[in-house]
C-alpha atoms as a PDB file:
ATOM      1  CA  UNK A   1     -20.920 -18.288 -52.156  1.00  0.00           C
ATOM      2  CA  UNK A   2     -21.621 -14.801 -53.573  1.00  0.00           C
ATOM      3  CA  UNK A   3     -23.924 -13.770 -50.875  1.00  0.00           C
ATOM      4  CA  UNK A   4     -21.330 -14.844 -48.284  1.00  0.00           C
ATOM      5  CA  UNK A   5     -18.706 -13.241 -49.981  1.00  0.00           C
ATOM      6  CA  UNK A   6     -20.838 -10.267 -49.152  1.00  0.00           C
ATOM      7  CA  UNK A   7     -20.906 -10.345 -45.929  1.00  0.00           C
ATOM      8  CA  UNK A   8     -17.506 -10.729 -45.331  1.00  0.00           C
ATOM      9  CA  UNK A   9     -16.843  -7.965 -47.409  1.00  0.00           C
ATOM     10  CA  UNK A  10     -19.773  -5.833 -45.395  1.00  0.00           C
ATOM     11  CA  UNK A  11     -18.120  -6.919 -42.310  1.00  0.00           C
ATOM     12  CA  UNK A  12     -14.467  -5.910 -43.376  1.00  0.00           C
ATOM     13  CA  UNK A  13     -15.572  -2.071 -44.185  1.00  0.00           C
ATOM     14  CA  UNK A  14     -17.235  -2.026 -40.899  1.00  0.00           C
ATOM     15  CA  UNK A  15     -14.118  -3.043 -39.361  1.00  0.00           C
ATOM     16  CA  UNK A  16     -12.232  -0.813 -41.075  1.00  0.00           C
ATOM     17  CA  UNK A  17     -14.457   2.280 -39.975  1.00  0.00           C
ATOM     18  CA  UNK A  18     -14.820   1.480 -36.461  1.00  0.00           C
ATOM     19  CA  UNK A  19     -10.812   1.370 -36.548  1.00  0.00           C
ATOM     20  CA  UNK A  20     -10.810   4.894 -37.953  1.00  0.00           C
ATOM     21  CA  UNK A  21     -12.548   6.087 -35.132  1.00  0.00           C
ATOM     22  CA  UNK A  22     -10.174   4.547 -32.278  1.00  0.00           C
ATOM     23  CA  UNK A  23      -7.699   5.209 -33.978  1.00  0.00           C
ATOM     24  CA  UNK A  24      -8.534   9.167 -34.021  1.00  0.00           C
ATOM     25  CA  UNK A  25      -9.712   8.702 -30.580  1.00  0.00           C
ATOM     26  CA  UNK A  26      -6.407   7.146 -29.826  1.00  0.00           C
ATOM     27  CA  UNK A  27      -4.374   9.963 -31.384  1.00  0.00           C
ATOM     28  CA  UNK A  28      -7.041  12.478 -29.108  1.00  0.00           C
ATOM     29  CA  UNK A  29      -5.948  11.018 -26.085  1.00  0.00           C
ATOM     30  CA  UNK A  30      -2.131  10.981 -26.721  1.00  0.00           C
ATOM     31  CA  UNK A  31      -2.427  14.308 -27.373  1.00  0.00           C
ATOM     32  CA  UNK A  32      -4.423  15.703 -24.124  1.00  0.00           C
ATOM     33  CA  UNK A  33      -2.315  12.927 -21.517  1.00  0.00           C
ATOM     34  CA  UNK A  34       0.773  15.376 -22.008  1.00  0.00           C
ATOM     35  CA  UNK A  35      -0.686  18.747 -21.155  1.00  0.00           C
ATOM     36  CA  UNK A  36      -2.594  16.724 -18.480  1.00  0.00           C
ATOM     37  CA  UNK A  37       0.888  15.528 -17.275  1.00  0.00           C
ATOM     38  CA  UNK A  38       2.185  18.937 -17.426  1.00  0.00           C
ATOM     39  CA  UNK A  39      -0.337  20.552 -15.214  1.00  0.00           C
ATOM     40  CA  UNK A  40       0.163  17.247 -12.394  1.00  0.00           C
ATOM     41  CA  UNK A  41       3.733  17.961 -12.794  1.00  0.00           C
ATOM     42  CA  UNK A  42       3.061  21.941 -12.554  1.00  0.00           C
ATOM     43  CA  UNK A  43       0.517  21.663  -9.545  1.00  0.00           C
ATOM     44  CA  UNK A  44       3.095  19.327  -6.959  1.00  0.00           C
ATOM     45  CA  UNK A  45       5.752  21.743  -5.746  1.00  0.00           C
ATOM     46  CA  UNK A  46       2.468  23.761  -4.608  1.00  0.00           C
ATOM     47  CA  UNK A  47       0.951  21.114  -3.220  1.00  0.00           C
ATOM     48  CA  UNK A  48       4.240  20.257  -1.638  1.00  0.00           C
ATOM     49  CA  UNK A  49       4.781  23.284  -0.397  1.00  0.00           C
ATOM     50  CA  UNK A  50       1.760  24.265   1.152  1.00  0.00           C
ATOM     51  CA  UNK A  51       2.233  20.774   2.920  1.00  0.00           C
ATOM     52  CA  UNK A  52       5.347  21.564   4.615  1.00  0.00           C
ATOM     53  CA  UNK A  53       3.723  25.018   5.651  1.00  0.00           C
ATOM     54  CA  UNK A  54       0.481  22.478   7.403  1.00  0.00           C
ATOM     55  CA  UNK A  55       2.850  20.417   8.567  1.00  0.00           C
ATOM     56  CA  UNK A  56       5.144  22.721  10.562  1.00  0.00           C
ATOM     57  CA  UNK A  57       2.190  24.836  11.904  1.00  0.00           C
ATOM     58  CA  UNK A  58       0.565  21.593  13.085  1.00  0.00           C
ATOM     59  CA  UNK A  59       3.617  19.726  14.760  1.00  0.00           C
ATOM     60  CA  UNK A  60       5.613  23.062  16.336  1.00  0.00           C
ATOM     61  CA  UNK A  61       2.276  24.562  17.672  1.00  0.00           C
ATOM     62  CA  UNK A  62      -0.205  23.497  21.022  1.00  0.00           C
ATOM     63  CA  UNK A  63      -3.096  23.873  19.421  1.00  0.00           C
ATOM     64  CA  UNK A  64      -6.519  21.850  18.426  1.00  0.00           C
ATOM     65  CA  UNK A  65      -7.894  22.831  15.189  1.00  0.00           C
ATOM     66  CA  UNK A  66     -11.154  21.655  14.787  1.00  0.00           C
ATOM     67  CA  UNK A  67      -9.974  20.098  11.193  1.00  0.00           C
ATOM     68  CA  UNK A  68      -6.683  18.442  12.604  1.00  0.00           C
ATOM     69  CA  UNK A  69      -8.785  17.070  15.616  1.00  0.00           C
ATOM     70  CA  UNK A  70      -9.391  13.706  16.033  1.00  0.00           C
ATOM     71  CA  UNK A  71     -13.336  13.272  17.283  1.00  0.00           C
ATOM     72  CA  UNK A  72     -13.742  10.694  19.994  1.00  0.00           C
ATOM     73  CA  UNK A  73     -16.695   9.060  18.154  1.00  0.00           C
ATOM     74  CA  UNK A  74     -16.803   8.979  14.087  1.00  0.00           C
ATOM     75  CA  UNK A  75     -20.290   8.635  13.098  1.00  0.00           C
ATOM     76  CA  UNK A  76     -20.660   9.830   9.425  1.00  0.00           C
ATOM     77  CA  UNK A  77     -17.828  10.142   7.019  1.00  0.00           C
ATOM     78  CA  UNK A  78     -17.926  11.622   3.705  1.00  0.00           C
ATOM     79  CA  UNK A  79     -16.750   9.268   0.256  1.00  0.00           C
ATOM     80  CA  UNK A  80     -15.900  11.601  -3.199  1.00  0.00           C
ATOM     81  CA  UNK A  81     -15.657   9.698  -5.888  1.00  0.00           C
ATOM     82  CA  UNK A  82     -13.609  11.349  -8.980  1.00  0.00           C
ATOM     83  CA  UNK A  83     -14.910   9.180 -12.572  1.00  0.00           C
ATOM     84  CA  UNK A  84     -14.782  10.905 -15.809  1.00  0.00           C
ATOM     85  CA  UNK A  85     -17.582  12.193 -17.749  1.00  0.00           C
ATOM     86  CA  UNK A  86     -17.116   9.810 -20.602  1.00  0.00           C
ATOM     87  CA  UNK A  87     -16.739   6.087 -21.273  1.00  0.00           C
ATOM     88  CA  UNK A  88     -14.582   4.222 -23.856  1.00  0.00           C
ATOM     89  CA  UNK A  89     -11.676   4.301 -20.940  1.00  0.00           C
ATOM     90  CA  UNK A  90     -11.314   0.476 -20.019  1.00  0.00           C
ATOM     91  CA  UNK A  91     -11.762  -0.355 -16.425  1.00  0.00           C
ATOM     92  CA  UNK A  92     -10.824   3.284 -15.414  1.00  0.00           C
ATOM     93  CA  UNK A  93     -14.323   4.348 -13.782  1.00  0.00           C
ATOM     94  CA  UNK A  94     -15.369   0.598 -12.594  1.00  0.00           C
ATOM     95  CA  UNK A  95     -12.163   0.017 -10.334  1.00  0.00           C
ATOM     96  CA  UNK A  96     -12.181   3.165  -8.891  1.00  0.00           C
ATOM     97  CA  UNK A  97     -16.374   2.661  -8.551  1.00  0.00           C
ATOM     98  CA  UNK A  98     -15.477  -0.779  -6.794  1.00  0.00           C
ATOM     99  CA  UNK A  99     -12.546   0.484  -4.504  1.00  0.00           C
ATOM    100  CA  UNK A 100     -15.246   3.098  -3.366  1.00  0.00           C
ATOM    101  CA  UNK A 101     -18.078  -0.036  -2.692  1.00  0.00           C
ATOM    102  CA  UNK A 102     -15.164  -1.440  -0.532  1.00  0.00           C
ATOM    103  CA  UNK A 103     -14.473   1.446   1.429  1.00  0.00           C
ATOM    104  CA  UNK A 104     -17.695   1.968   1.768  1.00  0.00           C
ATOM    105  CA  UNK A 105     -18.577  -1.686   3.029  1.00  0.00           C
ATOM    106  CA  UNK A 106     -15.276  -0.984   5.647  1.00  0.00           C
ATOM    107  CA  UNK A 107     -16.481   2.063   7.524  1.00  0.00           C
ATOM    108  CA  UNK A 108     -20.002   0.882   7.561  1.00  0.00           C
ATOM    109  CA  UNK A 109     -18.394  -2.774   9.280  1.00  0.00           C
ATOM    110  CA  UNK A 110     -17.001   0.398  11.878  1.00  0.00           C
ATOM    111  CA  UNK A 111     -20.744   1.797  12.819  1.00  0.00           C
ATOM    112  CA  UNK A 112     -20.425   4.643  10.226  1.00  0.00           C
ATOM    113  CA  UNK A 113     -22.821   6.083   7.952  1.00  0.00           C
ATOM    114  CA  UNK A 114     -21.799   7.154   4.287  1.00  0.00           C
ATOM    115  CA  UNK A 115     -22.806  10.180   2.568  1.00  0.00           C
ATOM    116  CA  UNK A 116     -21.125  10.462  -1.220  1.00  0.00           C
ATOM    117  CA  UNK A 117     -19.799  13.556  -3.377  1.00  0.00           C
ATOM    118  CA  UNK A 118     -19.646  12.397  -6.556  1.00  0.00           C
ATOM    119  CA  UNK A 119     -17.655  13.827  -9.301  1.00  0.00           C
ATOM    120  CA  UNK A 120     -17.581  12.273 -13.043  1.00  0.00           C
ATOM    121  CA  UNK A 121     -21.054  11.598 -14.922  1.00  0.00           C
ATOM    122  CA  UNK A 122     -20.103   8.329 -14.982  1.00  0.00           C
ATOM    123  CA  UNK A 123     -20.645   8.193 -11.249  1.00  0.00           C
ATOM    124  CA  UNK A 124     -23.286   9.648 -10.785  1.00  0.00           C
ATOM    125  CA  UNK A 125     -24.806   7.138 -14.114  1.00  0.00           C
ATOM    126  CA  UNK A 126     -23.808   4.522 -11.270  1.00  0.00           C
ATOM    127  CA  UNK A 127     -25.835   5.720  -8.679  1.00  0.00           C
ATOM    128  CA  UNK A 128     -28.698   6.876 -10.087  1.00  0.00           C
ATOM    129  CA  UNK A 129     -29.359   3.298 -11.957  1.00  0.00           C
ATOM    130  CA  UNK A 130     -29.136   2.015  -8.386  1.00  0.00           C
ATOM    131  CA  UNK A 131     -31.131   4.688  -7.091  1.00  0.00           C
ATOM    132  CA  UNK A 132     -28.709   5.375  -4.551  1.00  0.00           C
ATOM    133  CA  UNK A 133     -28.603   9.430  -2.545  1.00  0.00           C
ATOM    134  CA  UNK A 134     -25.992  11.533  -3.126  1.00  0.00           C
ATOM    135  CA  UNK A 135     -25.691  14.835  -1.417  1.00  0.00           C
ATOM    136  CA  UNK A 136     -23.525  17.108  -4.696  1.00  0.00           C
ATOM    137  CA  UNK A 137     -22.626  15.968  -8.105  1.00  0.00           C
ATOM    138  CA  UNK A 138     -20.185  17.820 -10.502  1.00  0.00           C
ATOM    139  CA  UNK A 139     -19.721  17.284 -13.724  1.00  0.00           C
ATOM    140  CA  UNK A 140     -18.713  18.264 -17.491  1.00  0.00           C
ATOM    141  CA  UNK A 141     -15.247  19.425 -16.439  1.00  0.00           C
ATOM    142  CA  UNK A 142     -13.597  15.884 -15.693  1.00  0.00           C
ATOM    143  CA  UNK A 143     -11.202  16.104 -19.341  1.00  0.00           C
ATOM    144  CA  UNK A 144      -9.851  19.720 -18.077  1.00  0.00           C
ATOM    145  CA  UNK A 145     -10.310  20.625 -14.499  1.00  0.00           C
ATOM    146  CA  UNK A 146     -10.749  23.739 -13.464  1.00  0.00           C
ATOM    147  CA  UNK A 147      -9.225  25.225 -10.100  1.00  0.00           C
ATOM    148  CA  UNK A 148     -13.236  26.472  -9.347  1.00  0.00           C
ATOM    149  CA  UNK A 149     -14.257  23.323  -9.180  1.00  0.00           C
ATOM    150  CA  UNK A 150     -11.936  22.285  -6.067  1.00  0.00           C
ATOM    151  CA  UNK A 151     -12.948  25.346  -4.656  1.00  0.00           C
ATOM    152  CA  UNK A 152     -16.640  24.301  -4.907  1.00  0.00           C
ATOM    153  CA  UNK A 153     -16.127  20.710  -3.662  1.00  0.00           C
ATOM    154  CA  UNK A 154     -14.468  22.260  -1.017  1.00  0.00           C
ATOM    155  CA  UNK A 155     -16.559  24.776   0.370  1.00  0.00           C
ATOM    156  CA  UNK A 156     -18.922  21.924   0.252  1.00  0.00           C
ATOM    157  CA  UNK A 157     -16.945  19.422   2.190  1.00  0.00           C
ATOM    158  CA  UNK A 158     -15.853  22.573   4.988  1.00  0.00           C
ATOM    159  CA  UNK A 159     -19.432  23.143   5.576  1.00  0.00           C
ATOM    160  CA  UNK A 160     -20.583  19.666   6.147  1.00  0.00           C
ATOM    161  CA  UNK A 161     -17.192  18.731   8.063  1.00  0.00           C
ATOM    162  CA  UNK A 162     -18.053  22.069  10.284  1.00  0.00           C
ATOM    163  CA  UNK A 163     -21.302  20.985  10.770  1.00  0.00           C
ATOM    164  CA  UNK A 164     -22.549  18.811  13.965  1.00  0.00           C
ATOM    165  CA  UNK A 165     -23.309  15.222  13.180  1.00  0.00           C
ATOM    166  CA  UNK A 166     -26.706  15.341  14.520  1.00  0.00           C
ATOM    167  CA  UNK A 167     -27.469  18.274  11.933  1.00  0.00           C
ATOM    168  CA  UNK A 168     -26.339  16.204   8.907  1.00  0.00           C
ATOM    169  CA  UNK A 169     -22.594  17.205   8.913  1.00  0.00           C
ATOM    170  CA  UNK A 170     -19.755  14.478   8.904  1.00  0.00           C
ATOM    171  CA  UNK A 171     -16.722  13.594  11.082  1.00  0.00           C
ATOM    172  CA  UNK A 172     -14.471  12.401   8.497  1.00  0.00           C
ATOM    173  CA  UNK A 173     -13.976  13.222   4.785  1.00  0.00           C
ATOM    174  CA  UNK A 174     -12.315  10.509   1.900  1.00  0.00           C
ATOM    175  CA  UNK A 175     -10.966  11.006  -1.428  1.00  0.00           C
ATOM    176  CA  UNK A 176     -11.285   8.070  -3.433  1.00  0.00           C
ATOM    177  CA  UNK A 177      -9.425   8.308  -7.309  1.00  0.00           C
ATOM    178  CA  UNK A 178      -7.461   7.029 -10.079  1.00  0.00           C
ATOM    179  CA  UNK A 179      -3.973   7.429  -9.507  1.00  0.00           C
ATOM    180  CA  UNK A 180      -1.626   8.312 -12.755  1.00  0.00           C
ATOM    181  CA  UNK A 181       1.400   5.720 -12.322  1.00  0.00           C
ATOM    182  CA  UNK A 182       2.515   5.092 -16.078  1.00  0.00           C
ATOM    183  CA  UNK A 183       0.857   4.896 -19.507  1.00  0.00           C
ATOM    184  CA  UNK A 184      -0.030   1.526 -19.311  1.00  0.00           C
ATOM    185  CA  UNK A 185      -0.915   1.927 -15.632  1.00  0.00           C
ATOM    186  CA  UNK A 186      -3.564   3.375 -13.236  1.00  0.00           C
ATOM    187  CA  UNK A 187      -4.417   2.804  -9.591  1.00  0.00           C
ATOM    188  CA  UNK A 188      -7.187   3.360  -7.470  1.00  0.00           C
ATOM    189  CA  UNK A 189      -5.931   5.477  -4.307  1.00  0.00           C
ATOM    190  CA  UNK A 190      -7.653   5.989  -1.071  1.00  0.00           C
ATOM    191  CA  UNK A 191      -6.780   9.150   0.656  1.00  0.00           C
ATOM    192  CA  UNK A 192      -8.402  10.424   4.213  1.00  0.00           C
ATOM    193  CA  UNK A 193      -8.687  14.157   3.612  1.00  0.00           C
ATOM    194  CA  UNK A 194     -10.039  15.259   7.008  1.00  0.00           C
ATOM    195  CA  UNK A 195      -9.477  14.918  10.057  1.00  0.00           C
ATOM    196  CA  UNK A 196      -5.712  15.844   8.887  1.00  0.00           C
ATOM    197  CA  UNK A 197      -3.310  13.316   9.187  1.00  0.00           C
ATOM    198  CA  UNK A 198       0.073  15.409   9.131  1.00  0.00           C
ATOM    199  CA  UNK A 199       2.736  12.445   7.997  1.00  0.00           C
ATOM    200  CA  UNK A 200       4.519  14.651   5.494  1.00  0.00           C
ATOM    201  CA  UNK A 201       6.886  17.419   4.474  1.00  0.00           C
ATOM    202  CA  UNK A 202       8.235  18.756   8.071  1.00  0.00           C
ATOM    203  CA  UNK A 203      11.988  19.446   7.248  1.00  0.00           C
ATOM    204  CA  UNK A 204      14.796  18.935   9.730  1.00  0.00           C
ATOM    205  CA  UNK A 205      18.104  20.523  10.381  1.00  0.00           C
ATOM    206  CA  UNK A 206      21.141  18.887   9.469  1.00  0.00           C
ATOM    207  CA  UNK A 207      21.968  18.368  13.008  1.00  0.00           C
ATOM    208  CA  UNK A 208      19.065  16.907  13.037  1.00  0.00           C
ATOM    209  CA  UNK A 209      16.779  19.247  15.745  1.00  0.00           C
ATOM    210  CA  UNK A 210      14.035  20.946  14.342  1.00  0.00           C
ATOM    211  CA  UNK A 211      13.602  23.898  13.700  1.00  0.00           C
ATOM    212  CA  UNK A 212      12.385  27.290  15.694  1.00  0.00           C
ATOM    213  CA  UNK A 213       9.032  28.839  14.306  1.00  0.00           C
ATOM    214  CA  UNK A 214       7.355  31.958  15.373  1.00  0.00           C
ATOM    215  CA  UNK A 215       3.544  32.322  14.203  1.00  0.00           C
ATOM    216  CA  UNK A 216       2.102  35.755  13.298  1.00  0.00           C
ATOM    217  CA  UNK A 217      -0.054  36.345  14.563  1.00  0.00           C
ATOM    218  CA  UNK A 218      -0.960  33.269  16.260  1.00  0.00           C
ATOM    219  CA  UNK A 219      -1.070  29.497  15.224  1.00  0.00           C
ATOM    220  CA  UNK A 220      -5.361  29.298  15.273  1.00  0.00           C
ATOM    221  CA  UNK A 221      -5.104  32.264  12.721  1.00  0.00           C
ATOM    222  CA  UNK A 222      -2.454  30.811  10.481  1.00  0.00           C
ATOM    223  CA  UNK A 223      -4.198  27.806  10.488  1.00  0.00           C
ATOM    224  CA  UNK A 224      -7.871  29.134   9.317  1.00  0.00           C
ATOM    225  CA  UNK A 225      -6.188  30.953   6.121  1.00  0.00           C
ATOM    226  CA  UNK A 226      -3.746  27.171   5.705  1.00  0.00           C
ATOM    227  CA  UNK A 227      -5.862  24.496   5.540  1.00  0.00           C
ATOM    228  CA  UNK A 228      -8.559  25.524   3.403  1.00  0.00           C
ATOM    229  CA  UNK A 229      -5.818  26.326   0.799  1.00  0.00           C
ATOM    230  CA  UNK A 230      -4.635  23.091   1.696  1.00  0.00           C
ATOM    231  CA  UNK A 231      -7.725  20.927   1.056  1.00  0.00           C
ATOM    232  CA  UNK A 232      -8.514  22.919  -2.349  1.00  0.00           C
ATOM    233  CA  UNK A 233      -4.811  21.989  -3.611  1.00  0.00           C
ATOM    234  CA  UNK A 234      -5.190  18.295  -2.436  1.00  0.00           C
ATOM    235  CA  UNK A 235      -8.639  18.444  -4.310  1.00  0.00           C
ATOM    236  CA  UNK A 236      -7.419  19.877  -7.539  1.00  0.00           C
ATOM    237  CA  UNK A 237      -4.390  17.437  -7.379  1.00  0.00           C
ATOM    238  CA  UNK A 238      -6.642  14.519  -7.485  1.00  0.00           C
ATOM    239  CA  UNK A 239      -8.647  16.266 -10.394  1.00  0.00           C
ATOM    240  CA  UNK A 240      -5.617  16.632 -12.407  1.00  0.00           C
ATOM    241  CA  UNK A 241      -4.843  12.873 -11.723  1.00  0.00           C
ATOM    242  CA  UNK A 242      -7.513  11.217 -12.434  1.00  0.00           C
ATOM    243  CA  UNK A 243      -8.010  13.469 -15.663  1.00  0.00           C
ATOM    244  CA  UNK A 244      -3.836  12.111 -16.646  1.00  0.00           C
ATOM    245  CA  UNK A 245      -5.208   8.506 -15.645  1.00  0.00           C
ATOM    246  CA  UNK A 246      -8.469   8.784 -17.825  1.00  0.00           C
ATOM    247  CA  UNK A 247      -6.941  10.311 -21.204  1.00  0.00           C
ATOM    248  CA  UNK A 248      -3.980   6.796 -20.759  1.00  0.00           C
ATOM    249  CA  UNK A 249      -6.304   4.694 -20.273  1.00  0.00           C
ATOM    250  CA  UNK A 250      -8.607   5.939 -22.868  1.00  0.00           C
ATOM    251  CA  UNK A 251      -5.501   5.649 -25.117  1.00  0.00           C
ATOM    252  CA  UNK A 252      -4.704   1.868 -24.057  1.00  0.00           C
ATOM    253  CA  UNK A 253      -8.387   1.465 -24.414  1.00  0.00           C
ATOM    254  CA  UNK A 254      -8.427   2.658 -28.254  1.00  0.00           C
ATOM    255  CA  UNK A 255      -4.921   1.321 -28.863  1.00  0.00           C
ATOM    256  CA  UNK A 256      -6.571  -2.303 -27.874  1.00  0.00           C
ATOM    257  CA  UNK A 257      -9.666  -1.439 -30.261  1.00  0.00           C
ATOM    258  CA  UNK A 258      -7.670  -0.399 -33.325  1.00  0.00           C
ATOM    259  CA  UNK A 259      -5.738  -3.746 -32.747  1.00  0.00           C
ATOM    260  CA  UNK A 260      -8.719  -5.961 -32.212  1.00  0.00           C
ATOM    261  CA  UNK A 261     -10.066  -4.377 -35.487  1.00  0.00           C
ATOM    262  CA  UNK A 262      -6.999  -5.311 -37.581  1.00  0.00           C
ATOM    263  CA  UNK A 263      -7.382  -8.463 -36.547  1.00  0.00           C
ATOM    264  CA  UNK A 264     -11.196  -8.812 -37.586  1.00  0.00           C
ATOM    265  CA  UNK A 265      -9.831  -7.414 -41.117  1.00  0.00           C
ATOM    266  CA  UNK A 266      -7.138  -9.916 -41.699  1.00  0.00           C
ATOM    267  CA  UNK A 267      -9.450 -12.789 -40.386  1.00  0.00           C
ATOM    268  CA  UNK A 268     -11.959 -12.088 -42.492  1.00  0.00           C
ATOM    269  CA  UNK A 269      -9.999 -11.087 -45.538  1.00  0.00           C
ATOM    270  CA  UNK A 270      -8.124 -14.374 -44.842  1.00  0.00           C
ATOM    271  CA  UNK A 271     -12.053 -15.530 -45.260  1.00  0.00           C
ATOM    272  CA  UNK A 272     -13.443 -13.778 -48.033  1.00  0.00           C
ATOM    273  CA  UNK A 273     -10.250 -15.043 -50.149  1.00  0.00           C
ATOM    274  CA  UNK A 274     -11.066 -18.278 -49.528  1.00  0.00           C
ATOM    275  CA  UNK A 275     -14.879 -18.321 -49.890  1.00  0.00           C
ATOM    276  CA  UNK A 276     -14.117 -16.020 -53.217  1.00  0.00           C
ATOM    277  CA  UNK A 277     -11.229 -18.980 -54.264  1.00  0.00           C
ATOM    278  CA  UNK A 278     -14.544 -20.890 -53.622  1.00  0.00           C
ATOM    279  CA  UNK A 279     -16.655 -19.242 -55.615  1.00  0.00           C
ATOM    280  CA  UNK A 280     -14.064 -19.388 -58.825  1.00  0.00           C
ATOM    281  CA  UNK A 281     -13.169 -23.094 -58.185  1.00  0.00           C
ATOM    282  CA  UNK A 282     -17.495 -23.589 -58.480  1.00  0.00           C
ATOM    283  CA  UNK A 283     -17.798 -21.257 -61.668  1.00  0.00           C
ATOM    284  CA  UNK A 284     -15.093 -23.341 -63.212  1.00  0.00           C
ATOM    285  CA  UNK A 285     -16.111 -26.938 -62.141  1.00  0.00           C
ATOM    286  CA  UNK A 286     -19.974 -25.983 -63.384  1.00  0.00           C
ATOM    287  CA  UNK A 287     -18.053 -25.039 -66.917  1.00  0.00           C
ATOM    288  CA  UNK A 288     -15.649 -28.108 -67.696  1.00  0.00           C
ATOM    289  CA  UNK A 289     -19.044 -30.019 -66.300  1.00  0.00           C
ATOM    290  CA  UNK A 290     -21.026 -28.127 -68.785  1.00  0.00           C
ATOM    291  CA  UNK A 291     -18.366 -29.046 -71.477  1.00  0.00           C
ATOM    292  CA  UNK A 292     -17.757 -32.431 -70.846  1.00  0.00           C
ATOM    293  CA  UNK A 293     -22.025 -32.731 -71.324  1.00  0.00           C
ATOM    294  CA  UNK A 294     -21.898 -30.713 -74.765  1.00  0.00           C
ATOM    295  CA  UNK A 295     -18.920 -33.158 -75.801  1.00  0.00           C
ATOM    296  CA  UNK A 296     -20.755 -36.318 -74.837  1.00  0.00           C
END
């Protein structure tokens, strides 16, 4: 009994420390999902703007951007993947992993071939245990990103989207990331970056005709200096989302550790009580035994 009392007892400190350390970790990520928040929050009437500026170039102008073109023939297109750098985050990085194998398994069913971006460590972990190509990485600033780094996976994506198929480039670019919907909720979302799909943000009158617009000096030009600010503020948008999405569910993630470990301690408090009840209920049945024997 004694040496089982010990190991419940070994096993409740053990408990008790790993639930220090979600808990802290827990209390970490509460902190950080607010100014992650704040910054998604901060970065949309930008990215809403800039939107409606696309949008009315695109729909009240005659002309054929090479990025708003639709090629007659996709061959390649282009997956990013946005994971985090760091585990201990639930399902976070695995359903956005697995909403990327499906879209991947869905344009190669249409004749395409796939060449990744990946962004998170925890992607590019993935891949490299499958020993799977990928043509960038970037990682180590998935907790806070950093507007450079959608300017780099940019530049990277313009030059291979610019680039003829038979050279390597692509025809096609997709976003695929965790979407921030509540604390106790993130989505996988699958956006098609380029060729642009203008669906949003033209205004109308309240008469309802649209409005007159005059381009200085000409659409082609207003376009060039657009859409690349365009695609870095759709890129840093899904940064800042998936980093919101990460730090809740690393917080639902510790909040269900921390719970699971109070459980562990009252079970086995509930069992070192009774194998210590045991124990006494033994010591004392050995001594009236040993007494009766003396009396007899």
């Amino acid at each position: 009994m004694g040496a089982q009392l010990r190991v419940y007892r070994q096993k409740i400190r053990s408990a008790q420390t790993t639930k220090k350390i979600t808990r802290a970790m827990e209390l970490i990520a509460a902190s950080r999902i607010q100014k992650a928040r704040a910054r998604v929050a901060a970065s949309e009437p930008y990215t809403t703007a800039i939107t409606r500026a696309v949008s009315a170039v695109a729909v009240h102008s005659n002309t054929d951007h090479p990025l708003l073109t639709e090629p007659e023939r996709i061959e390649r297109a282009a997956v990013v993947i946005f994971t985090s750098d760091r585990g201990l985050a639930g399902a976070f990085n695995s359903q956005v992993l697995r909403e990327a194998e499906q879209l991947s398994e869905l344009l190669r069913a249409e004749g395409k071939d796939v060449k990744y971006y990946l962004v998170g460590r925890k992607a590019q972990g993935y891949f490299s245990f499958r020993a799977r190509a990928s043509e960038r990485v970037w990682t180590g600033g998935t907790d806070s990103p950093a507007f450079e780094t959608a300017q780099e996976i940019s530049e990277a994506l313009l030059e291979a989207f610019n680039t003829e198929t038979a050279e390597g480039g692509v025809d096609e670019i997709h976003l695929v990331y965790n979407r921030f919907v509540s604390m106790v909720s993130q989505t996988p979302e699958v956006h098609r970056l380029l060729p642009l799909e203008v669906v949003e943000g033209v205004a109308e009158a309240s008469d309802g005709a649209n409005p007159l617009y005059e381009f200085e000096p000409d659409a082609d030009t207003v376009l060039d200096k657009l859409l690349p600010a365009y695609i870095e503020s759709r890129l840093f948008n899904a940064l800042l989302e998936s980093a919101a999405a990460k730090h809740a569910a690393t917080q639902k993630a510790m909040k269900s550790a921390s719970d699971n470990a109070d459980a562990l301690i009252r079970d086995y408090t509930r069992l070192a009580n009774n194998a210590r009840q045991a124990e006494i209920t033994q010591q004392i049945s050995e001594i009236v035994g040993g007494a009766d024997a003396l009396s007899d």
